[in-house]
PDB file of N, CA and C in Angstrom:
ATOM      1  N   UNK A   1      -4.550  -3.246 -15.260  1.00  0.00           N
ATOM      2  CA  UNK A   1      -3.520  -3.569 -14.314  1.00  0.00           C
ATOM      3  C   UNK A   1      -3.741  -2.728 -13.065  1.00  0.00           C
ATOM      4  N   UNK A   2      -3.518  -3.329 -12.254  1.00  0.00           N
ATOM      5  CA  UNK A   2      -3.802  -2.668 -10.801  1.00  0.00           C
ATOM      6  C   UNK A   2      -2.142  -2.603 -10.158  1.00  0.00           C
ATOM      7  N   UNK A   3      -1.878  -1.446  -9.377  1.00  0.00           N
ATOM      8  CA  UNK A   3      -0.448  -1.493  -8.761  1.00  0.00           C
ATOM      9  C   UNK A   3      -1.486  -1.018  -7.322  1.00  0.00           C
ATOM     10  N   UNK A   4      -0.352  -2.244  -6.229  1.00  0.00           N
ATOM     11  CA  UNK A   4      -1.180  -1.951  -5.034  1.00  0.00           C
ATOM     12  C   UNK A   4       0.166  -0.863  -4.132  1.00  0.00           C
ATOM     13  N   UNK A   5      -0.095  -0.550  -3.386  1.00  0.00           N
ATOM     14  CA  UNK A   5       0.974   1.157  -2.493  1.00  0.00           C
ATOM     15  C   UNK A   5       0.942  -0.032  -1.500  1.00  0.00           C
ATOM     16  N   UNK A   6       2.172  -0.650  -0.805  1.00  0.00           N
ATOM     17  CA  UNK A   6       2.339  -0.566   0.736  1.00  0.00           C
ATOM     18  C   UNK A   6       1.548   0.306   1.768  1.00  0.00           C
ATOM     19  N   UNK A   7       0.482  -0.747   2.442  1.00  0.00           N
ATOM     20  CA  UNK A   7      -0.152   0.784   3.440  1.00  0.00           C
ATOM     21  C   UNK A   7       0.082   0.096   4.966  1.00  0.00           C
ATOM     22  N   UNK A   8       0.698   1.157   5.687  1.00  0.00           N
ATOM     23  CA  UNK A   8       1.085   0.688   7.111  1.00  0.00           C
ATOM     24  C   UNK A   8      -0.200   0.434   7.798  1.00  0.00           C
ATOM     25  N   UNK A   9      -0.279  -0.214   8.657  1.00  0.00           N
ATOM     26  CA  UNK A   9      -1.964  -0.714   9.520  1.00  0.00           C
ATOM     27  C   UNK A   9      -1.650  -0.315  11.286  1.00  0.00           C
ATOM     28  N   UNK A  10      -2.585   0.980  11.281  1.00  0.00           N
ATOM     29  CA  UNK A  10      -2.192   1.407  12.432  1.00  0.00           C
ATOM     30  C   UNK A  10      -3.690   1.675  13.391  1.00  0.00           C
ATOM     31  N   UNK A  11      -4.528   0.323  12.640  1.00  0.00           N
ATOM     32  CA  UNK A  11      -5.424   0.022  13.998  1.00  0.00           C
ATOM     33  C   UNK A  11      -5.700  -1.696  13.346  1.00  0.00           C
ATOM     34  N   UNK A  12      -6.201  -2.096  14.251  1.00  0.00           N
ATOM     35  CA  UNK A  12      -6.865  -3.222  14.140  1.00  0.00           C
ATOM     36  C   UNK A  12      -7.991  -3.754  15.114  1.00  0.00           C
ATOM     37  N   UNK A  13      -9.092  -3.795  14.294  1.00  0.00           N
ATOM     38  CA  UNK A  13     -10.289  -4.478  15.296  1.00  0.00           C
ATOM     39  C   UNK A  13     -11.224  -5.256  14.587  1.00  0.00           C
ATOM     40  N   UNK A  14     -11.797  -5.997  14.915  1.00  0.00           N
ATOM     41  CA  UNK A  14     -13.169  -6.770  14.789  1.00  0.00           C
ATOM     42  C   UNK A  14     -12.788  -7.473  12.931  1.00  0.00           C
ATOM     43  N   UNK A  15     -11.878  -7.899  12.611  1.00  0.00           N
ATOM     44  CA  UNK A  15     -11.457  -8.337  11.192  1.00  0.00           C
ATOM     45  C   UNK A  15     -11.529  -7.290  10.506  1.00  0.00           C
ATOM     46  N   UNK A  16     -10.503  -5.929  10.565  1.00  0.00           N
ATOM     47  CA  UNK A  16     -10.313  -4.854   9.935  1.00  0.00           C
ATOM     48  C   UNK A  16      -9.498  -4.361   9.882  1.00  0.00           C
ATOM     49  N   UNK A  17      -8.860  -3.199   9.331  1.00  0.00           N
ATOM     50  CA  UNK A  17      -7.698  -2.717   9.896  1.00  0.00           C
ATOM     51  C   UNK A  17      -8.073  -1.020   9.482  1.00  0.00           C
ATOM     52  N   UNK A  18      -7.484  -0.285  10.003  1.00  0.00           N
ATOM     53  CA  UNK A  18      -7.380   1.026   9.416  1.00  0.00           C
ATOM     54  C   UNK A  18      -5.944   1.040   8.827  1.00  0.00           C
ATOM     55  N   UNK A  19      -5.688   1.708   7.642  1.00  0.00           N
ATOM     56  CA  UNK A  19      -4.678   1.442   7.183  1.00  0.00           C
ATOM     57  C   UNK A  19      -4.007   2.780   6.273  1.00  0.00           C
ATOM     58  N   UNK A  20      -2.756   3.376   6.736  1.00  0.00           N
ATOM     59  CA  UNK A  20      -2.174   4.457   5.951  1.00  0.00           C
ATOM     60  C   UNK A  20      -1.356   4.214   4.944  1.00  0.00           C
ATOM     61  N   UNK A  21      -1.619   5.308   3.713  1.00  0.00           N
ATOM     62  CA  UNK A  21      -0.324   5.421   2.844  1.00  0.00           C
ATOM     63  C   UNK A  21      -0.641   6.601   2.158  1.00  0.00           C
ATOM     64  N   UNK A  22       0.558   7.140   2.171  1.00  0.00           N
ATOM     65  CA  UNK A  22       0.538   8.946   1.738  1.00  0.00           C
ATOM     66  C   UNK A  22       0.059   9.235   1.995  1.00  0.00           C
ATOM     67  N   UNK A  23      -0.338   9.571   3.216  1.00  0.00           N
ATOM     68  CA  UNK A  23      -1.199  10.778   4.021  1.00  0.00           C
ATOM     69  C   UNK A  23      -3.014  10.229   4.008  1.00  0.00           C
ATOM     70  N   UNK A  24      -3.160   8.814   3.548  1.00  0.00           N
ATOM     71  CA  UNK A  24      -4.479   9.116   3.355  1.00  0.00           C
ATOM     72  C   UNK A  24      -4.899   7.650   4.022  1.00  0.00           C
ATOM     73  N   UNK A  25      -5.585   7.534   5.096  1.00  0.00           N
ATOM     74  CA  UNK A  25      -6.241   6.608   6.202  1.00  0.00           C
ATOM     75  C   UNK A  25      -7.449   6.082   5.070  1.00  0.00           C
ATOM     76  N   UNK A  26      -7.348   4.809   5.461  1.00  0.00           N
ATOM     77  CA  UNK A  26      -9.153   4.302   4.944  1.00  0.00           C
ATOM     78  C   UNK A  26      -8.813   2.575   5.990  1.00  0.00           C
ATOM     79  N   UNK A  27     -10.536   1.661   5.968  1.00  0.00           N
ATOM     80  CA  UNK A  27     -10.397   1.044   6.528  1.00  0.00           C
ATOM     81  C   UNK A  27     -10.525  -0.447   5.323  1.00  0.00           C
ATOM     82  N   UNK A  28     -10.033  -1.291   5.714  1.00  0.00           N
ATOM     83  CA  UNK A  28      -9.691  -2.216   5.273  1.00  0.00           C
ATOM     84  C   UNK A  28     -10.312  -3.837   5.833  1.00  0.00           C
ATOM     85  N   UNK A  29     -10.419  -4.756   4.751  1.00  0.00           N
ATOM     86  CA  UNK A  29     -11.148  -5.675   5.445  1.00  0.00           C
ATOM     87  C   UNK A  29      -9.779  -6.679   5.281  1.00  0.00           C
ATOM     88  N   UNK A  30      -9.706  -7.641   6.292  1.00  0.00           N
ATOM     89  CA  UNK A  30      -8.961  -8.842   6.486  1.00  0.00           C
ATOM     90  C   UNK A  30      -9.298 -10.223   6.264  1.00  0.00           C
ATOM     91  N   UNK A  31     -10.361 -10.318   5.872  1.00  0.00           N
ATOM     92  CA  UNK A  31     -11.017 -11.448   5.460  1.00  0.00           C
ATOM     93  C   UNK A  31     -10.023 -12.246   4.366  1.00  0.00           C
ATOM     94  N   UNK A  32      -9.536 -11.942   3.775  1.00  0.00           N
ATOM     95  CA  UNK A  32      -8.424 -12.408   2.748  1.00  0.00           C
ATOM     96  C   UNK A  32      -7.181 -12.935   3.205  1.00  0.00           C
ATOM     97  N   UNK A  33      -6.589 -12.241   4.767  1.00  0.00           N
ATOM     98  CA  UNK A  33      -5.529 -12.772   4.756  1.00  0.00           C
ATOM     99  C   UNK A  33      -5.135 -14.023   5.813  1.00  0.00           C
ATOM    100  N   UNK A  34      -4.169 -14.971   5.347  1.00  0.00           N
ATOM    101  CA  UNK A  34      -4.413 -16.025   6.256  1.00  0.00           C
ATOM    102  C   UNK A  34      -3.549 -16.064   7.024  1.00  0.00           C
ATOM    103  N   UNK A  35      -2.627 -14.868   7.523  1.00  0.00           N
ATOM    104  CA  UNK A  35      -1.665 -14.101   9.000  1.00  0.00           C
ATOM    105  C   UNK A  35      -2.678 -13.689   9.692  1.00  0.00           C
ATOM    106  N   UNK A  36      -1.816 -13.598  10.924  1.00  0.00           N
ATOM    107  CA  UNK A  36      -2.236 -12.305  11.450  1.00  0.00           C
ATOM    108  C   UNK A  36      -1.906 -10.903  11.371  1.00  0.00           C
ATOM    109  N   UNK A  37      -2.244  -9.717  11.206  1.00  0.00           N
ATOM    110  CA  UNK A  37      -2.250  -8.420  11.105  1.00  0.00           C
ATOM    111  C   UNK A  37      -2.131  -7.597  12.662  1.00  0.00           C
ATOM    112  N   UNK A  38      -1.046  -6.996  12.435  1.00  0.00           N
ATOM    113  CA  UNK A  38      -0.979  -6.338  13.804  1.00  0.00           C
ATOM    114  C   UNK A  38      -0.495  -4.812  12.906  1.00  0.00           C
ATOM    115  N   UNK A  39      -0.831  -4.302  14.084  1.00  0.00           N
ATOM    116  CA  UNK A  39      -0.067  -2.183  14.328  1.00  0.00           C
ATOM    117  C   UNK A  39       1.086  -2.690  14.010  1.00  0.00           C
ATOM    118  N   UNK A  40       1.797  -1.681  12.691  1.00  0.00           N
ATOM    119  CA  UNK A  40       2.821  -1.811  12.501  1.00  0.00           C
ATOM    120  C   UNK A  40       3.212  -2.558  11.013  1.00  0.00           C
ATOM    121  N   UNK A  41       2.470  -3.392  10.770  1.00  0.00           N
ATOM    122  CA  UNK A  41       2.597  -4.289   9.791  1.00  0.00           C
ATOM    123  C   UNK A  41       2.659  -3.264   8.646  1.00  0.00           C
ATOM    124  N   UNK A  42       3.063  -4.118   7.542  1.00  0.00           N
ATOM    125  CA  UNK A  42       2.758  -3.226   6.149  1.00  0.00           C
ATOM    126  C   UNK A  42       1.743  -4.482   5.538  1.00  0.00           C
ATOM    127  N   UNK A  43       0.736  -3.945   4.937  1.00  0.00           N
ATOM    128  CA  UNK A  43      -0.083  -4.855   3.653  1.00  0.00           C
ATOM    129  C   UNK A  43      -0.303  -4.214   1.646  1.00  0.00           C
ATOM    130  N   UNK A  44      -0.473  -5.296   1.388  1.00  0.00           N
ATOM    131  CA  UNK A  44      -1.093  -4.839   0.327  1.00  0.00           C
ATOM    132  C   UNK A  44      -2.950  -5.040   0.106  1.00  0.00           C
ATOM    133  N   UNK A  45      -3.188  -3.739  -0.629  1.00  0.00           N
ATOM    134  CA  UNK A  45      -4.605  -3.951  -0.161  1.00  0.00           C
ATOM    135  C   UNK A  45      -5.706  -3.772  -1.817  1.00  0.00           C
ATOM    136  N   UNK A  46      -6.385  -4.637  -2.012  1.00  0.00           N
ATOM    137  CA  UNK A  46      -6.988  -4.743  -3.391  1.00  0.00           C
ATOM    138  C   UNK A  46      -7.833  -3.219  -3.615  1.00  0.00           C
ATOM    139  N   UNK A  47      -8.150  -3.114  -4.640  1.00  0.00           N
ATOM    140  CA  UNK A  47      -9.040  -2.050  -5.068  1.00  0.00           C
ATOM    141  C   UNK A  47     -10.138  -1.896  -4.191  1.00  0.00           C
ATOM    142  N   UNK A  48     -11.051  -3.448  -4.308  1.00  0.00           N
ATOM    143  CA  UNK A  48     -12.026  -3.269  -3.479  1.00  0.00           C
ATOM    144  C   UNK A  48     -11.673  -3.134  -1.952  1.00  0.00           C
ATOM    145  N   UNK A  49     -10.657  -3.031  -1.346  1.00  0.00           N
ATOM    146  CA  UNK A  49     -10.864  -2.430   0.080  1.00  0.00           C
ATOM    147  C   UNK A  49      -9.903  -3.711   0.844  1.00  0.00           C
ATOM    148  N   UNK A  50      -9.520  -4.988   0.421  1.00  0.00           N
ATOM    149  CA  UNK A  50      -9.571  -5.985   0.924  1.00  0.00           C
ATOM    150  C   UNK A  50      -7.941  -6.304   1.385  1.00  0.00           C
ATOM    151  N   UNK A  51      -7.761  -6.692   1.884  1.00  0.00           N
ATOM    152  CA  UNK A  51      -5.776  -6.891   2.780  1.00  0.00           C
ATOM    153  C   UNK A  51      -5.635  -7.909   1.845  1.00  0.00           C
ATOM    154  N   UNK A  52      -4.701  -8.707   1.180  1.00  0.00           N
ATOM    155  CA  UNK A  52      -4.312  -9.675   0.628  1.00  0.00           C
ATOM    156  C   UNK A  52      -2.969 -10.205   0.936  1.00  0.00           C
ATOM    157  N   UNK A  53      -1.771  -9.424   1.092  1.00  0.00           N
ATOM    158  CA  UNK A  53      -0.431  -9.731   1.209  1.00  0.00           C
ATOM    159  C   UNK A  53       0.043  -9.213   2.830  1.00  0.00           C
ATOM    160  N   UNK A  54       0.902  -9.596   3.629  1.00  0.00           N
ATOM    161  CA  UNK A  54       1.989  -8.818   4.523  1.00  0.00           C
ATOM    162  C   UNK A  54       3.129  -9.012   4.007  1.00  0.00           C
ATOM    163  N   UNK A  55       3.880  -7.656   3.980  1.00  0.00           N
ATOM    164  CA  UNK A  55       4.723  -7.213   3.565  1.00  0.00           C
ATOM    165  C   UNK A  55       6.136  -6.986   4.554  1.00  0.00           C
ATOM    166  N   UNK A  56       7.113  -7.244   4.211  1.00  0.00           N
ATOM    167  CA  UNK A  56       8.265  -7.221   4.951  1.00  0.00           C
ATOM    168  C   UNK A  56       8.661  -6.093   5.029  1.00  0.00           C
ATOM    169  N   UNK A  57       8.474  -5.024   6.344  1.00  0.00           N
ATOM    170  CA  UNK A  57       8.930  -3.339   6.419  1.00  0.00           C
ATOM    171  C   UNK A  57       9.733  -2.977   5.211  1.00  0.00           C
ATOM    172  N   UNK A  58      11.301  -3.759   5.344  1.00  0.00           N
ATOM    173  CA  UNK A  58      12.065  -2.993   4.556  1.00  0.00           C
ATOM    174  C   UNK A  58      11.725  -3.031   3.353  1.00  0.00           C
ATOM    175  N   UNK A  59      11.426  -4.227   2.673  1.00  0.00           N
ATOM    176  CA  UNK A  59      10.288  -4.236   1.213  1.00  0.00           C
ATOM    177  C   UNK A  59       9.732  -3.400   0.688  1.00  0.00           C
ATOM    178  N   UNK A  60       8.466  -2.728   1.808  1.00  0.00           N
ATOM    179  CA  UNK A  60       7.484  -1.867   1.806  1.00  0.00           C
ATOM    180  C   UNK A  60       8.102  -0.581   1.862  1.00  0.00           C
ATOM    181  N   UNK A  61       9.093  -0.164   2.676  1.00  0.00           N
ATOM    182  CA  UNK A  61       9.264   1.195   2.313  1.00  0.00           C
ATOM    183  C   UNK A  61      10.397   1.573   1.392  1.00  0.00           C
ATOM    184  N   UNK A  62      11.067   0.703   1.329  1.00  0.00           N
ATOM    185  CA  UNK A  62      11.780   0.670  -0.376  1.00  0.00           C
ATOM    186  C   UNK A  62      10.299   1.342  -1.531  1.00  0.00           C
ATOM    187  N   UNK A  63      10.092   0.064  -1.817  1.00  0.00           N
ATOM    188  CA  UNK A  63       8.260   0.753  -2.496  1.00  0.00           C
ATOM    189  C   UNK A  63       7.903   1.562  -2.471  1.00  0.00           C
ATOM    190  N   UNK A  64       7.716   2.216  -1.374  1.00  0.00           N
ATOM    191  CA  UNK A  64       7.039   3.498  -1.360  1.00  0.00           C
ATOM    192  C   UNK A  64       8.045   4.462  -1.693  1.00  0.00           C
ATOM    193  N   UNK A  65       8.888   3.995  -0.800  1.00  0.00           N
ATOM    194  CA  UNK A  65      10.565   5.386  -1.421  1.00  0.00           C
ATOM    195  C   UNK A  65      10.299   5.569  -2.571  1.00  0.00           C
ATOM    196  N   UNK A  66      10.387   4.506  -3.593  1.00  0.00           N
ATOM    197  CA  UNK A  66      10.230   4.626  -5.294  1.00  0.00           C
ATOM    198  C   UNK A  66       8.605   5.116  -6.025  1.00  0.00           C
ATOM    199  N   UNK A  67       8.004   5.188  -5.156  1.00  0.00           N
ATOM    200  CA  UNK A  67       6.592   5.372  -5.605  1.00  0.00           C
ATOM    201  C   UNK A  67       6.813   7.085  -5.614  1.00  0.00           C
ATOM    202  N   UNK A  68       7.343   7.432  -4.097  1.00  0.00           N
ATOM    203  CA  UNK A  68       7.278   8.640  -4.134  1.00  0.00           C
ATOM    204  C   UNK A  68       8.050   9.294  -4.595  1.00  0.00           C
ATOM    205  N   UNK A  69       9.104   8.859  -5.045  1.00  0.00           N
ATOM    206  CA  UNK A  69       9.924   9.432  -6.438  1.00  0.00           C
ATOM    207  C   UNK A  69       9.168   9.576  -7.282  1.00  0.00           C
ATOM    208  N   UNK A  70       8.821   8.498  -8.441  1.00  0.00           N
ATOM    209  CA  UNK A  70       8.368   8.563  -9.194  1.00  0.00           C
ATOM    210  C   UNK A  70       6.929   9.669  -9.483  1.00  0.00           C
ATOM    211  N   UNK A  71       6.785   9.792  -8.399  1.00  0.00           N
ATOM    212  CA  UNK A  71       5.757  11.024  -8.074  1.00  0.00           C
ATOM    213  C   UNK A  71       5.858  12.212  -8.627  1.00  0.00           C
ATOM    214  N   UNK A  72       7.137  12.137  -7.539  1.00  0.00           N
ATOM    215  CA  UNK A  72       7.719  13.468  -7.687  1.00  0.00           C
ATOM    216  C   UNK A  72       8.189  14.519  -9.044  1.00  0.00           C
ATOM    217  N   UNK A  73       8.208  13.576  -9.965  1.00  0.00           N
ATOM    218  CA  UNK A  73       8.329  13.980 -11.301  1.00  0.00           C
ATOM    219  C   UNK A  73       7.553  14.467 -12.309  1.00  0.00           C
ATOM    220  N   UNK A  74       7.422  15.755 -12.783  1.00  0.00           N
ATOM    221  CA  UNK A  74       6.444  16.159 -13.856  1.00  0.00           C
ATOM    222  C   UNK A  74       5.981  15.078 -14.789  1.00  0.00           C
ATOM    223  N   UNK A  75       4.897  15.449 -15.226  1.00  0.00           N
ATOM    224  CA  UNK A  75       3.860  14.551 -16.460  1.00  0.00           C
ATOM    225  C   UNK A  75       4.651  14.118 -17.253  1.00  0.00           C
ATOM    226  N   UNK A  76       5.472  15.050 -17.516  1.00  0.00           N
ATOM    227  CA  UNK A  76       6.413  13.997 -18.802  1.00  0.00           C
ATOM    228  C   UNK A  76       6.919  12.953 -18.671  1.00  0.00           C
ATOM    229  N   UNK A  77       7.831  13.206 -17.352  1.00  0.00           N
ATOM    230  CA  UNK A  77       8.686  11.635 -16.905  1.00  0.00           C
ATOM    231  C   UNK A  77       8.091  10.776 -16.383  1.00  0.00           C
ATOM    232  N   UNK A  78       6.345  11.030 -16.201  1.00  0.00           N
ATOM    233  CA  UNK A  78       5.621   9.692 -15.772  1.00  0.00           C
ATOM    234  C   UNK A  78       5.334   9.001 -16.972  1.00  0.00           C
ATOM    235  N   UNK A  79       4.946   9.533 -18.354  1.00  0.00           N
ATOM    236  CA  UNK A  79       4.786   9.003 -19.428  1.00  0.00           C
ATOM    237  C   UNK A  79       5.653   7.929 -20.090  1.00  0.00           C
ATOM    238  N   UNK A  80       5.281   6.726 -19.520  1.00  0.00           N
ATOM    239  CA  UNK A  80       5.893   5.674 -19.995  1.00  0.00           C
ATOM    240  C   UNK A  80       5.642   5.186 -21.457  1.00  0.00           C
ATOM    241  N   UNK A  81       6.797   4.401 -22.264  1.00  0.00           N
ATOM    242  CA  UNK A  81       7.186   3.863 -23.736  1.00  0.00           C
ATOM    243  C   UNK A  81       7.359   5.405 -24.473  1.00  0.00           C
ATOM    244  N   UNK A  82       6.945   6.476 -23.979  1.00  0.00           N
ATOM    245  CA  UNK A  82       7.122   7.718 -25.091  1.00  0.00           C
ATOM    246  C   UNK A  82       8.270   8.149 -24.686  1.00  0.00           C
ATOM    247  N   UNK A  83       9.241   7.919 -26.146  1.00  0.00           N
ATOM    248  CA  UNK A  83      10.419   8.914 -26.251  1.00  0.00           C
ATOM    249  C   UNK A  83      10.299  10.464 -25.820  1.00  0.00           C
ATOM    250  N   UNK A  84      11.193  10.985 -25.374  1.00  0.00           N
ATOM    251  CA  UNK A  84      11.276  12.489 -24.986  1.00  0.00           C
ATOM    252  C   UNK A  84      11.066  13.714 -25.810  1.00  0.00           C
TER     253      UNK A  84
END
C-alpha cells in the first residue's frame, strides 16, 4: 500500500513541477496529469516521482494537519491493530 502526502508545487516548468511537503523539495513529473498545475496548487505524487491528482487546498492541508499529528506520536501510538 502506498499513502501519497499532499505536496504544495512551488515551481513549474518545461512539464515538471518542483514540489514541497515537510520540509523536503524534490521535482516531479506532470506527464500524468490531465489539469493544469500552477504555484500554489496541492498534488498527489506517485512513488515513482509522477503528479497524478490536484487537490483542493483545504483537503490537502486537513491531510497533512493529520499526517503531522499522527507523526507526532511515539512508536507505540503509530503501531496500528496492536492493543496497548
Amino acid at each position: 500500500m502506498c499513502l501519497a502526502a499532499p505536496s504544495l508545487v512551488v515551481a513549474v516548468a518545461g512539464g515538471m513541477a518542483t514540489t514541497e511537503c515537510f520540509g523536503q523539495r524534490r521535482e516531479v513529473s506532470l506527464l500524468l496529469m490531465d489539469e493544469q498545475v500552477a504555484v500554489g496548487d496541492y498534488v498527489l505524487v506517485q512513488a515513482g516521482g509522477f503528479a497524478f491528482e490536484r487537490m483542493d487546498v483545504v483537503r490537502a492541508q486537513a491531510a497533512l494537519a493529520l499526517m503531522e499529528d499522527l507523526l507526532s506520536h511515539d512508536d507505540a501510538a503509530r503501531r496500528w491493530g496492536e492493543a496497548p
